[in-house]
PDB file of N, CA and C in Angstrom:
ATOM      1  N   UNK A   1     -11.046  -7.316  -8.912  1.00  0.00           N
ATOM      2  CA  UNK A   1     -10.154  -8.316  -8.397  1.00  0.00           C
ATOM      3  C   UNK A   1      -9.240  -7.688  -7.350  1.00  0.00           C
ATOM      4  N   UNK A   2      -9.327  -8.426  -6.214  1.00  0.00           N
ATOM      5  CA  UNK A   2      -8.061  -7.983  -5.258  1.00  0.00           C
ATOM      6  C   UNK A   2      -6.953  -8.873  -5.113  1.00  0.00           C
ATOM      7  N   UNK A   3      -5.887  -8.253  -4.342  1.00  0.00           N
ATOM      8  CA  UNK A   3      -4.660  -9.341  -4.147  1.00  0.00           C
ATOM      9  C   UNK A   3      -5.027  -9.603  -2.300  1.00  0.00           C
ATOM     10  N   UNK A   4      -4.567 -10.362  -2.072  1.00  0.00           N
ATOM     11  CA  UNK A   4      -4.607 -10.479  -0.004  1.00  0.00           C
ATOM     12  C   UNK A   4      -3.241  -9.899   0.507  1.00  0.00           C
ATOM     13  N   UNK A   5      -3.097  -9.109   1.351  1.00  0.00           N
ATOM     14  CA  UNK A   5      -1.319  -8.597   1.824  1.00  0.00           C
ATOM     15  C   UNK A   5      -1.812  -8.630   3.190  1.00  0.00           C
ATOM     16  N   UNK A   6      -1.056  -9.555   3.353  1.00  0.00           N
ATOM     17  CA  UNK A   6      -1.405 -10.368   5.047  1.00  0.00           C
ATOM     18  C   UNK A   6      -0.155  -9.523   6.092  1.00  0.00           C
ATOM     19  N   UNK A   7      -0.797  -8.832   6.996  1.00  0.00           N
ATOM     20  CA  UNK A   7       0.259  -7.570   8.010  1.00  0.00           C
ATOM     21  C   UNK A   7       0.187  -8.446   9.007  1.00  0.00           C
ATOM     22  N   UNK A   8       1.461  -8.808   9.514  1.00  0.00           N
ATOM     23  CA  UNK A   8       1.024  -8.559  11.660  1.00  0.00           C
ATOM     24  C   UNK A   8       0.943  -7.691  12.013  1.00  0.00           C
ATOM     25  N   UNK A   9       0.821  -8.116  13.141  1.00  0.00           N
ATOM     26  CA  UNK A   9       0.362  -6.623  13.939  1.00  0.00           C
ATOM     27  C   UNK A   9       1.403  -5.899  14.153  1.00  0.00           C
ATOM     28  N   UNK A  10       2.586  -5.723  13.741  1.00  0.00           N
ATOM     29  CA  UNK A  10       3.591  -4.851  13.796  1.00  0.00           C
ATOM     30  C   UNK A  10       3.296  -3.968  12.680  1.00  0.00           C
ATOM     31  N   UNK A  11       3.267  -4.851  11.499  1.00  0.00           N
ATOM     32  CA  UNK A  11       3.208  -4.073  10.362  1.00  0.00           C
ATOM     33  C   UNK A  11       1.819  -3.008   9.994  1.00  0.00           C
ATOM     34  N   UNK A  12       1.054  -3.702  10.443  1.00  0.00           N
ATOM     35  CA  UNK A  12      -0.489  -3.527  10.370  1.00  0.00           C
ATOM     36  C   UNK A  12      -0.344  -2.069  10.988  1.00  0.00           C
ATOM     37  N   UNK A  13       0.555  -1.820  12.410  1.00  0.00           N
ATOM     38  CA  UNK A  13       0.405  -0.653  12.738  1.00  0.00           C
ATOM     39  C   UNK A  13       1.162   0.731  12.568  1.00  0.00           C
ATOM     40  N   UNK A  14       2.285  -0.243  11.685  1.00  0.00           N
ATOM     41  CA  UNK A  14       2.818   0.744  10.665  1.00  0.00           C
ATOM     42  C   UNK A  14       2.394   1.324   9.714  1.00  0.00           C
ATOM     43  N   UNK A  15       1.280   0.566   9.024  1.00  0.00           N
ATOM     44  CA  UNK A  15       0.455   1.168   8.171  1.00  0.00           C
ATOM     45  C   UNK A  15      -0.290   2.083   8.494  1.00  0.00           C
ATOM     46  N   UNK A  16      -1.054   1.967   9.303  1.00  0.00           N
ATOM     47  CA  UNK A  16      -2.363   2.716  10.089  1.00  0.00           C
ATOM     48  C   UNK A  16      -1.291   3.881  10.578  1.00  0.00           C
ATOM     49  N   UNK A  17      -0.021   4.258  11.147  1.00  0.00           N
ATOM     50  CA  UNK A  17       0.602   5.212  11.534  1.00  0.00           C
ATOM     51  C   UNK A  17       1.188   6.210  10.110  1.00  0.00           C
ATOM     52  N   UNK A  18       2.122   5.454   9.127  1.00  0.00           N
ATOM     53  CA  UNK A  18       1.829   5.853   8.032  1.00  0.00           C
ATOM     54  C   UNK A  18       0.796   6.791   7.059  1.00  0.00           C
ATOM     55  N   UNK A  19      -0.078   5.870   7.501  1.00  0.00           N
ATOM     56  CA  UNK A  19      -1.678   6.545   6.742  1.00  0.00           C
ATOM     57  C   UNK A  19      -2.402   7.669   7.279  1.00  0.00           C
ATOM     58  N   UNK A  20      -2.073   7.550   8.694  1.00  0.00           N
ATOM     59  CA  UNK A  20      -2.557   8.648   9.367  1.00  0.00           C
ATOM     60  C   UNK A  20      -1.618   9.541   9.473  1.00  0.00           C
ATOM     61  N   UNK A  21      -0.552  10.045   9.202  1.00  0.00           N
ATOM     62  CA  UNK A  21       0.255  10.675   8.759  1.00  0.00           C
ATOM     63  C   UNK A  21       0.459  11.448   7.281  1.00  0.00           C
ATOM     64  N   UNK A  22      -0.142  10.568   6.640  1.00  0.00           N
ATOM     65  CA  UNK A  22      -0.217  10.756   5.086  1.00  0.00           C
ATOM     66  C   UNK A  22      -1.187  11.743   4.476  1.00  0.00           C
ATOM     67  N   UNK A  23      -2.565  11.581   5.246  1.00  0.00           N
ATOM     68  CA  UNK A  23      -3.654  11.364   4.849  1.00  0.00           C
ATOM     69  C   UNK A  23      -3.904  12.682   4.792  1.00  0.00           C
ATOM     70  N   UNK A  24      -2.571  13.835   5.486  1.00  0.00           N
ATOM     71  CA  UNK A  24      -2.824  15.524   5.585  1.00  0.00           C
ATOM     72  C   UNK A  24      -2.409  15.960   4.327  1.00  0.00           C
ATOM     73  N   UNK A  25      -1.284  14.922   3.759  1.00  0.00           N
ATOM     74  CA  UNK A  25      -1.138  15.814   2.238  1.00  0.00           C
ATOM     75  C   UNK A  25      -1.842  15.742   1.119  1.00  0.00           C
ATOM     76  N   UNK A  26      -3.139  15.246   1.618  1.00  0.00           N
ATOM     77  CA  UNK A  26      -4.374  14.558   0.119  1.00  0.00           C
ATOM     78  C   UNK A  26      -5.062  15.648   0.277  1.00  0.00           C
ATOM     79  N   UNK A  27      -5.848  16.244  -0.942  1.00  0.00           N
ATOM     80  CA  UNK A  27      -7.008  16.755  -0.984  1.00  0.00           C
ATOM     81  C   UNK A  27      -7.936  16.368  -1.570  1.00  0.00           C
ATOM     82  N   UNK A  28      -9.446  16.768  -0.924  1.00  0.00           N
ATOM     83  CA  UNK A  28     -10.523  16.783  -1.853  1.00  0.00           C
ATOM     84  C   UNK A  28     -10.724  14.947  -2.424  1.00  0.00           C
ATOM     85  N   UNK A  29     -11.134  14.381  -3.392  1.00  0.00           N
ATOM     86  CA  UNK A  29     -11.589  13.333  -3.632  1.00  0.00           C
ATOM     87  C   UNK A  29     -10.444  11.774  -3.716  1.00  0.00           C
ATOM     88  N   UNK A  30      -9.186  12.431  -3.506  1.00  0.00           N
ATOM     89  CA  UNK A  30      -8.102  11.807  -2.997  1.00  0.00           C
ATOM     90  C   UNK A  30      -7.754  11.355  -1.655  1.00  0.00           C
ATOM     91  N   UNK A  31      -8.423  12.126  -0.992  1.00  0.00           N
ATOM     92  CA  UNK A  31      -8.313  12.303   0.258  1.00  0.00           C
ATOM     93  C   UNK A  31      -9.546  11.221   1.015  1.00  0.00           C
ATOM     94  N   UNK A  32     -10.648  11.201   0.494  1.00  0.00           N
ATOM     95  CA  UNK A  32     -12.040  10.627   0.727  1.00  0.00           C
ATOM     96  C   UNK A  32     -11.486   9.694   0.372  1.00  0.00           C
ATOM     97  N   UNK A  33     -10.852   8.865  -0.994  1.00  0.00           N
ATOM     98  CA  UNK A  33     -10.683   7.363  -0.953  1.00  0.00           C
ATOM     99  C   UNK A  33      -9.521   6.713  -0.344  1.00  0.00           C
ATOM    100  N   UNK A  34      -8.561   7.755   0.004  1.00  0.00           N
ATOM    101  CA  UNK A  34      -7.628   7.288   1.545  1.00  0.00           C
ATOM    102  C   UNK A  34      -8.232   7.022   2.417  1.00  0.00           C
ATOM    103  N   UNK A  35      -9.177   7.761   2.780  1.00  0.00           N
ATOM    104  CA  UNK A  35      -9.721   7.348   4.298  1.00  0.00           C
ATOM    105  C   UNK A  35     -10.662   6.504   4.369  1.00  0.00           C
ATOM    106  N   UNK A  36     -11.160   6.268   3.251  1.00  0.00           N
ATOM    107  CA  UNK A  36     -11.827   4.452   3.090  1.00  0.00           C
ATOM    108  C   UNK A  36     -10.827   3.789   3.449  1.00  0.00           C
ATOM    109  N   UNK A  37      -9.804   3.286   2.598  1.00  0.00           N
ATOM    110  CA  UNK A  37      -8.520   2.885   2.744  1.00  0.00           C
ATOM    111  C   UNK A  37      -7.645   2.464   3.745  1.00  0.00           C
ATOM    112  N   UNK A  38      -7.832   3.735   4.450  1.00  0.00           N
ATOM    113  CA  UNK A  38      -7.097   3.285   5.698  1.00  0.00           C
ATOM    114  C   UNK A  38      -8.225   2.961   6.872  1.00  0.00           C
ATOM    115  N   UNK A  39      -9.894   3.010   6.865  1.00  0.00           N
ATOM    116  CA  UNK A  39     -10.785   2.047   7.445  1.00  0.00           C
ATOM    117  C   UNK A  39     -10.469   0.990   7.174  1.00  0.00           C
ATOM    118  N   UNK A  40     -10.080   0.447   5.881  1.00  0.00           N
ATOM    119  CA  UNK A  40     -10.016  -1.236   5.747  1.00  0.00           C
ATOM    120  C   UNK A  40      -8.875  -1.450   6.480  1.00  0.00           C
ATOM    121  N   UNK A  41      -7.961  -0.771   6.413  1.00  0.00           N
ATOM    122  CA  UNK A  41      -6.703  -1.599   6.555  1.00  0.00           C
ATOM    123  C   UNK A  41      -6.466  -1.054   8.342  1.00  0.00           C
ATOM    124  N   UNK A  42      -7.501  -0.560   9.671  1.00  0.00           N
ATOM    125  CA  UNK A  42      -8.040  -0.339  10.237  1.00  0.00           C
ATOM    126  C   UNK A  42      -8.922  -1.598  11.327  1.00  0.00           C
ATOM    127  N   UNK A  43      -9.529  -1.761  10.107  1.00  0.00           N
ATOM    128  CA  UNK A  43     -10.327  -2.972  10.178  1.00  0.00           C
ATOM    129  C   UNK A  43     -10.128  -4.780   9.692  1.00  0.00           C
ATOM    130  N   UNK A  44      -8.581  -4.464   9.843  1.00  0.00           N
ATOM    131  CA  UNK A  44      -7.732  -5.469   9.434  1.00  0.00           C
ATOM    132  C   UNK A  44      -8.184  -6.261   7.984  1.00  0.00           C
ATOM    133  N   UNK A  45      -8.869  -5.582   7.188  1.00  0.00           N
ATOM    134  CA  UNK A  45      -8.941  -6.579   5.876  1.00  0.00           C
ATOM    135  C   UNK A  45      -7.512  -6.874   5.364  1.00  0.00           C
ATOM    136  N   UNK A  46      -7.885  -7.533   4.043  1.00  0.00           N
ATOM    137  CA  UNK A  46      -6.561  -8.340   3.663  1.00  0.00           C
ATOM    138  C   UNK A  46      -6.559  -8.361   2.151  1.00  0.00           C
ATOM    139  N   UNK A  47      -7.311  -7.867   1.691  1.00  0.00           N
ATOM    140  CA  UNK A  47      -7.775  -7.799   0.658  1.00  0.00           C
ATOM    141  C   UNK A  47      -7.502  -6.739  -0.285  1.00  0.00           C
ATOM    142  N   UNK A  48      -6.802  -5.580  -1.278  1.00  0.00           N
ATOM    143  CA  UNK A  48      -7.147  -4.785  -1.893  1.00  0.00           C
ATOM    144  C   UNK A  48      -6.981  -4.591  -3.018  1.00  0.00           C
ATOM    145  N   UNK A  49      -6.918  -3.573  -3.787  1.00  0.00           N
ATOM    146  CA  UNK A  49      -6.694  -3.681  -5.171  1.00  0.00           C
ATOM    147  C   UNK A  49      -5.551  -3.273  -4.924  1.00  0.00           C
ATOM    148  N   UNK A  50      -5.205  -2.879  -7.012  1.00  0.00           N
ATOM    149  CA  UNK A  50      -3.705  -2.440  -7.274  1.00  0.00           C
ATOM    150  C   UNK A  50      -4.216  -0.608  -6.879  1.00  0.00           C
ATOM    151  N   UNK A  51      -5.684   0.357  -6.575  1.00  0.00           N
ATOM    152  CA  UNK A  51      -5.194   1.561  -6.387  1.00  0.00           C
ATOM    153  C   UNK A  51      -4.855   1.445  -5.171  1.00  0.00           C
ATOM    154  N   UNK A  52      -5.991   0.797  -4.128  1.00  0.00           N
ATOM    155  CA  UNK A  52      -5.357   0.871  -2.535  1.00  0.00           C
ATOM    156  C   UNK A  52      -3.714   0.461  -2.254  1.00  0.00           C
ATOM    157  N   UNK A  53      -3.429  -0.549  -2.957  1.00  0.00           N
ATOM    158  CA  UNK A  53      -2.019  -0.776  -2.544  1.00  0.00           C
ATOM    159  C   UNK A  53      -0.923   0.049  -3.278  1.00  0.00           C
ATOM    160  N   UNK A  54      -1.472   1.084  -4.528  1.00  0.00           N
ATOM    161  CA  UNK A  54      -0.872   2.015  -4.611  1.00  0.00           C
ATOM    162  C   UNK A  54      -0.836   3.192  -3.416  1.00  0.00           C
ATOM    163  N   UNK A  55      -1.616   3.667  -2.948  1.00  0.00           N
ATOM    164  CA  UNK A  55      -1.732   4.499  -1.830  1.00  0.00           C
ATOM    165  C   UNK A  55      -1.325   3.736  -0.535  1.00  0.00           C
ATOM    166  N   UNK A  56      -1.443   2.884   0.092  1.00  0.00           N
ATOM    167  CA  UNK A  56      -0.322   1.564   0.886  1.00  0.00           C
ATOM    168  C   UNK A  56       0.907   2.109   0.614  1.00  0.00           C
ATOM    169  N   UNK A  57       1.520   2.064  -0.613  1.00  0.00           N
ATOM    170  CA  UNK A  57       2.866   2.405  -0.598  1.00  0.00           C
ATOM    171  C   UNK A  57       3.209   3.780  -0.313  1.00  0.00           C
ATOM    172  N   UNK A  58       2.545   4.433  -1.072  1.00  0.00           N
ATOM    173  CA  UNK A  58       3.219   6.042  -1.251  1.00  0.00           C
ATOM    174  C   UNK A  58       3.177   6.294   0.555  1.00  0.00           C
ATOM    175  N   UNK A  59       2.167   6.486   0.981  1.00  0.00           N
ATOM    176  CA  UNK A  59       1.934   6.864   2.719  1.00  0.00           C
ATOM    177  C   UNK A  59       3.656   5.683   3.150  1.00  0.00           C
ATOM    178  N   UNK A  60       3.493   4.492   3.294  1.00  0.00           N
ATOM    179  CA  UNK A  60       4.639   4.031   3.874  1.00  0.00           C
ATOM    180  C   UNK A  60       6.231   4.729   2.960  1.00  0.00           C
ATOM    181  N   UNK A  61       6.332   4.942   2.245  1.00  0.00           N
ATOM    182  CA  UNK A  61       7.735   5.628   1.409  1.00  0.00           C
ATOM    183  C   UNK A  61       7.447   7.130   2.095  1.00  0.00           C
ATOM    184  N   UNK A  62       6.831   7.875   2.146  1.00  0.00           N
ATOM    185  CA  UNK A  62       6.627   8.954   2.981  1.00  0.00           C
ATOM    186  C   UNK A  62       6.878   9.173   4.242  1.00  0.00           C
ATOM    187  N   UNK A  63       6.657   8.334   4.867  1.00  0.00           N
ATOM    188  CA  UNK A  63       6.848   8.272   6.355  1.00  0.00           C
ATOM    189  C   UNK A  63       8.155   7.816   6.778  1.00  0.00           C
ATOM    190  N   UNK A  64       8.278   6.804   5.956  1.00  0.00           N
ATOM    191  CA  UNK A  64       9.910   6.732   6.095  1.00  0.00           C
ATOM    192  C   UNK A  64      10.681   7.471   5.737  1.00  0.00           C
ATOM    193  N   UNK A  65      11.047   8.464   4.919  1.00  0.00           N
ATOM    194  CA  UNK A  65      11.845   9.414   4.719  1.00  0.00           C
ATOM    195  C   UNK A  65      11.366  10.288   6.008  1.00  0.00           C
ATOM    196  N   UNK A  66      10.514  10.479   6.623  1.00  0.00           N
ATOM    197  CA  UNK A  66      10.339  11.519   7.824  1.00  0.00           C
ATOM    198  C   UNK A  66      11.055  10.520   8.808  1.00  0.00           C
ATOM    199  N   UNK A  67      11.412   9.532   8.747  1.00  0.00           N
ATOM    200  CA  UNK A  67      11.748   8.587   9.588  1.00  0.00           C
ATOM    201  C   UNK A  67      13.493   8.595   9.846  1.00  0.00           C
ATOM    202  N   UNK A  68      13.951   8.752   8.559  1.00  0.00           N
ATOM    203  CA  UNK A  68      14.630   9.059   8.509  1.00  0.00           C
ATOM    204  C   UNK A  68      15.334  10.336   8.711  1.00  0.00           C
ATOM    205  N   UNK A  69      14.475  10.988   8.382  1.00  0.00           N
ATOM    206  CA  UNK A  69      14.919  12.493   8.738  1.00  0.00           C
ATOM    207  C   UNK A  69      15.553  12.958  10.048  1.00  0.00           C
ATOM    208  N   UNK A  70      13.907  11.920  11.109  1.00  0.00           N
ATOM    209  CA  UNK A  70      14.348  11.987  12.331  1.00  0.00           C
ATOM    210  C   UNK A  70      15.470  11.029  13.029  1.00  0.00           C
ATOM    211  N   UNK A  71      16.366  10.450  12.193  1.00  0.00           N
ATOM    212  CA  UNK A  71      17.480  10.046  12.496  1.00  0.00           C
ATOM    213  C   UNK A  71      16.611   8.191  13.327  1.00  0.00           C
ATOM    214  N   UNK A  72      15.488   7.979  12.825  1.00  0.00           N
ATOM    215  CA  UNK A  72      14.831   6.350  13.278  1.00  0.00           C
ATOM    216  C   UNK A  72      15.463   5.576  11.923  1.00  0.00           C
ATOM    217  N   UNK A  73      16.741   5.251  11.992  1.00  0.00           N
ATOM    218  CA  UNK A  73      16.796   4.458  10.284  1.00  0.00           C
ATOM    219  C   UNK A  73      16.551   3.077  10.834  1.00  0.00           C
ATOM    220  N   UNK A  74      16.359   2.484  11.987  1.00  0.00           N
ATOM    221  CA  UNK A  74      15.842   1.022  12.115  1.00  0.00           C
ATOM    222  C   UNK A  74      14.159   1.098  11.495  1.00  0.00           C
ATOM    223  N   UNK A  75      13.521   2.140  12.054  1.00  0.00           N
ATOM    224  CA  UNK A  75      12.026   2.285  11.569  1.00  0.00           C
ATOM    225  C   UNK A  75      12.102   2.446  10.416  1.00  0.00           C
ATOM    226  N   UNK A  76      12.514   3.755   9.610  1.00  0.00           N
ATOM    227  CA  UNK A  76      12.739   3.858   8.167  1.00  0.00           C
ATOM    228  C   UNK A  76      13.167   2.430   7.476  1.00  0.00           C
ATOM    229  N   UNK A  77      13.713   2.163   7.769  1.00  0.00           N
ATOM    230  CA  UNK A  77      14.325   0.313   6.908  1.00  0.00           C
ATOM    231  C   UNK A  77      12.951  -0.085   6.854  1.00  0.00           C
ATOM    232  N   UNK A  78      12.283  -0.654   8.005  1.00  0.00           N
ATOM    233  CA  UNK A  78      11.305  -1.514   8.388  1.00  0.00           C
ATOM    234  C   UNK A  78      10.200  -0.619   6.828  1.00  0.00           C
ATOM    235  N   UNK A  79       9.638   0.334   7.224  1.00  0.00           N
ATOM    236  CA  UNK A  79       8.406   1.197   6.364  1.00  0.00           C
ATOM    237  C   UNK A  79       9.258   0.483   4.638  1.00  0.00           C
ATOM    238  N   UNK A  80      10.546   0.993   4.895  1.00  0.00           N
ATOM    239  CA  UNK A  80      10.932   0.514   3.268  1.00  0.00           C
ATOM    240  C   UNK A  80      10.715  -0.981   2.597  1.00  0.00           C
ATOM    241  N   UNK A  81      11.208  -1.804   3.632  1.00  0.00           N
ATOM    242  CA  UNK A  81      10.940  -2.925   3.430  1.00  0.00           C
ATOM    243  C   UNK A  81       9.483  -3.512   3.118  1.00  0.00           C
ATOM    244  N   UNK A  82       8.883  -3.161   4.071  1.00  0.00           N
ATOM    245  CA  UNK A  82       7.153  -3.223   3.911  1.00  0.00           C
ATOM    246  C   UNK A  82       6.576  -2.512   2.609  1.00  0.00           C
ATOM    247  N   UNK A  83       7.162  -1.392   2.824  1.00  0.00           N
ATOM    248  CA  UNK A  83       6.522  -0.667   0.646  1.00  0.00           C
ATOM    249  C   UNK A  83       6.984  -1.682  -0.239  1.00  0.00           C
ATOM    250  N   UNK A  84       8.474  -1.966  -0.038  1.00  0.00           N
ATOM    251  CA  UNK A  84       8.869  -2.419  -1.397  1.00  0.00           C
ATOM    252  C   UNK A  84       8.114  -4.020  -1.435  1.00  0.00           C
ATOM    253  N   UNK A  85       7.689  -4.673  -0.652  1.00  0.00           N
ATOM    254  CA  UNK A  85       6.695  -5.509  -0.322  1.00  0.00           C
ATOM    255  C   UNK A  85       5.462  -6.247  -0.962  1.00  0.00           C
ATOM    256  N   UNK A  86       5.062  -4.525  -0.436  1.00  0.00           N
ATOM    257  CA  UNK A  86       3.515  -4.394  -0.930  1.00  0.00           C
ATOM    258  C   UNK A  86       3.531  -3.745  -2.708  1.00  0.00           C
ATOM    259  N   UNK A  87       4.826  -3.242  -2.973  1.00  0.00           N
ATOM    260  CA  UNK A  87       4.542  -2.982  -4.501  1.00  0.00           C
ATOM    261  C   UNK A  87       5.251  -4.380  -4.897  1.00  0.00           C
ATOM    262  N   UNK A  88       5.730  -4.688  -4.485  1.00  0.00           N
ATOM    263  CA  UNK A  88       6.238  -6.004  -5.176  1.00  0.00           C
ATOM    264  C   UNK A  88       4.620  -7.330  -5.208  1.00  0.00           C
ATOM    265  N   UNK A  89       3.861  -7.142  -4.274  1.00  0.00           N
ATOM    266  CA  UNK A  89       2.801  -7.792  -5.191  1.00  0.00           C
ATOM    267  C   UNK A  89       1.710  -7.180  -5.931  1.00  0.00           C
ATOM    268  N   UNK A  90       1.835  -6.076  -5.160  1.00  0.00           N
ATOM    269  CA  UNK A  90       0.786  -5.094  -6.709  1.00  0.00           C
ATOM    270  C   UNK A  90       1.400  -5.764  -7.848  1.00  0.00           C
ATOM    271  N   UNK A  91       2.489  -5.185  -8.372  1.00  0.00           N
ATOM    272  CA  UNK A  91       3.546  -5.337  -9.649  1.00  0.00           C
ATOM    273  C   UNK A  91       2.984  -7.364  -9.961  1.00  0.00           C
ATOM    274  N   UNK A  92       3.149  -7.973  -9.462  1.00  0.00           N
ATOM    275  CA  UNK A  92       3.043  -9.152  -9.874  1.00  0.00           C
ATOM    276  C   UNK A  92       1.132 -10.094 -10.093  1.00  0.00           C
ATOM    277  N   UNK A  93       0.521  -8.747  -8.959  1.00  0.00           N
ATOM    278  CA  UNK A  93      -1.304  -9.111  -9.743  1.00  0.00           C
ATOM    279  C   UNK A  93      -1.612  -8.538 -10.789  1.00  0.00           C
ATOM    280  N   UNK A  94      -1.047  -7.311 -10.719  1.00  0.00           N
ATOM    281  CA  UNK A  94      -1.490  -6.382 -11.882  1.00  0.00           C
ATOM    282  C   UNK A  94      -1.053  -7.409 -13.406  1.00  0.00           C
ATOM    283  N   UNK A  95       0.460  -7.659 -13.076  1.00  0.00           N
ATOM    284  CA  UNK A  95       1.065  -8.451 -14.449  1.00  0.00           C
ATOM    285  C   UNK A  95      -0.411  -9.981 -14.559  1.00  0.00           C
ATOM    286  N   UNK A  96      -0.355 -10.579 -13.436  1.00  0.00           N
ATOM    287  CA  UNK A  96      -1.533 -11.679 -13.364  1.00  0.00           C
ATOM    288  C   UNK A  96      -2.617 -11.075 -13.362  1.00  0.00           C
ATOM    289  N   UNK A  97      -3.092 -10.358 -13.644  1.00  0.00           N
ATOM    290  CA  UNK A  97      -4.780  -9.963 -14.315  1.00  0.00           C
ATOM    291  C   UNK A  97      -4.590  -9.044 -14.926  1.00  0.00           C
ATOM    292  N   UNK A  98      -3.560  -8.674 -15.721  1.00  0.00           N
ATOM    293  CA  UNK A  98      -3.526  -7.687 -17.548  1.00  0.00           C
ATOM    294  C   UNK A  98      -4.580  -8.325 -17.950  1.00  0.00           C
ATOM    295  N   UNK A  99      -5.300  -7.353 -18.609  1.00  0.00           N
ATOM    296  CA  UNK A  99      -6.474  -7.929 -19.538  1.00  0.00           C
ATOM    297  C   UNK A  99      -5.883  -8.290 -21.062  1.00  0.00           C
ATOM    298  N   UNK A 100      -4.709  -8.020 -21.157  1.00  0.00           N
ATOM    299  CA  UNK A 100      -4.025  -8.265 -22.611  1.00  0.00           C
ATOM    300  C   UNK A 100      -3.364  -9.491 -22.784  1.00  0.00           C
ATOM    301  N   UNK A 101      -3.090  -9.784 -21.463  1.00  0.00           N
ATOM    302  CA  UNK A 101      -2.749 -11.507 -21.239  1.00  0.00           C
ATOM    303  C   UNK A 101      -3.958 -12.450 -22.093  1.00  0.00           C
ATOM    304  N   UNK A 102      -5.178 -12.038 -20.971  1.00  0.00           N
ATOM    305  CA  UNK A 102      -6.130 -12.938 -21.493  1.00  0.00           C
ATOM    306  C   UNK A 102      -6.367 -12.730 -22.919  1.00  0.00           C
ATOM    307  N   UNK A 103      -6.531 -11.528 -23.716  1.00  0.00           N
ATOM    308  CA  UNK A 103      -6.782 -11.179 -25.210  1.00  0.00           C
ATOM    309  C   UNK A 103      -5.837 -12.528 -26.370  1.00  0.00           C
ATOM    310  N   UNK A 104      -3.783 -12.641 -25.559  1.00  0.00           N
ATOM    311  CA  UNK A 104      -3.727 -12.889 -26.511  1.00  0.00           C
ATOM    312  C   UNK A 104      -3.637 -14.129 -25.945  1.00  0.00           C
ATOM    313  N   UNK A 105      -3.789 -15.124 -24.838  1.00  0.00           N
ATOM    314  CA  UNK A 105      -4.637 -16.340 -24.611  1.00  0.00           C
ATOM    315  C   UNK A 105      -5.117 -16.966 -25.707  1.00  0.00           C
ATOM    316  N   UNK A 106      -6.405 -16.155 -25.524  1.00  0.00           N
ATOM    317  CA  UNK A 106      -7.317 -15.923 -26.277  1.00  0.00           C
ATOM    318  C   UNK A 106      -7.092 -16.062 -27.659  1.00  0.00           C
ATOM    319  N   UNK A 107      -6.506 -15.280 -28.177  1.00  0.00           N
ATOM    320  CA  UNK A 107      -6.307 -15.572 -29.833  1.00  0.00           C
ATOM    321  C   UNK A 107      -5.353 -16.599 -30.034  1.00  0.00           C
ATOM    322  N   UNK A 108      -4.463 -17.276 -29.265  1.00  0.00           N
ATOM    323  CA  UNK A 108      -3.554 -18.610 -29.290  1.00  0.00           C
ATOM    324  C   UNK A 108      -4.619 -19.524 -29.995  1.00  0.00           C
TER     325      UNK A 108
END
């Protein structure tokens, strides 16, 4: 199951800058499913799960603290705003497709 996290093209290329930024502190088989990852989101899908939009966030919270560092706190805001965003609907599919929801459904 995926959720849809619909970017403009502002955001869209915050991500892709983010990610490509990110993508030096992964290794090894972490690293290989980032860079799927950031093909989709590349290739403008809209679509991902709760791991891709876990890795969505961490790369954007990363970049913004470098963002900050470099004294950009209008950019840094923006990256923050957009993470807290994108975990704010992870956090709310993940809660809407617990498989323990349906279990106790189910036994109702």
């Amino acid at each position: 199951m995926k959720k849809t996290i619909k970017l403009n093209l502002k955001q869209q290329s915050q991500v892709i800058e983010a990610m490509e930024h990110y993508k030096r502190a992964l290794k090894g088989m972490n690293q290989k499913r980032f860079l799927v990852i950031l093909e989709k989101v590349k290739a403008k899908e809209t679509q991902f799960d709760s791991e891709e939009m876990i890795y969505i966030v961490q790369a954007l919270r990363s970049y913004s603290k470098l963002q900050f560092i470099y004294q950009e706190d209008t950019t840094s805001l923006d990256l923050r705003k957009l993470a807290d965003r994108i975990e704010k609907a992870r956090i709310e599919f993940q809660q809407q497709n617990n498989p323990l929801n349906r279990l106790i459904a189910n036994a109702q």
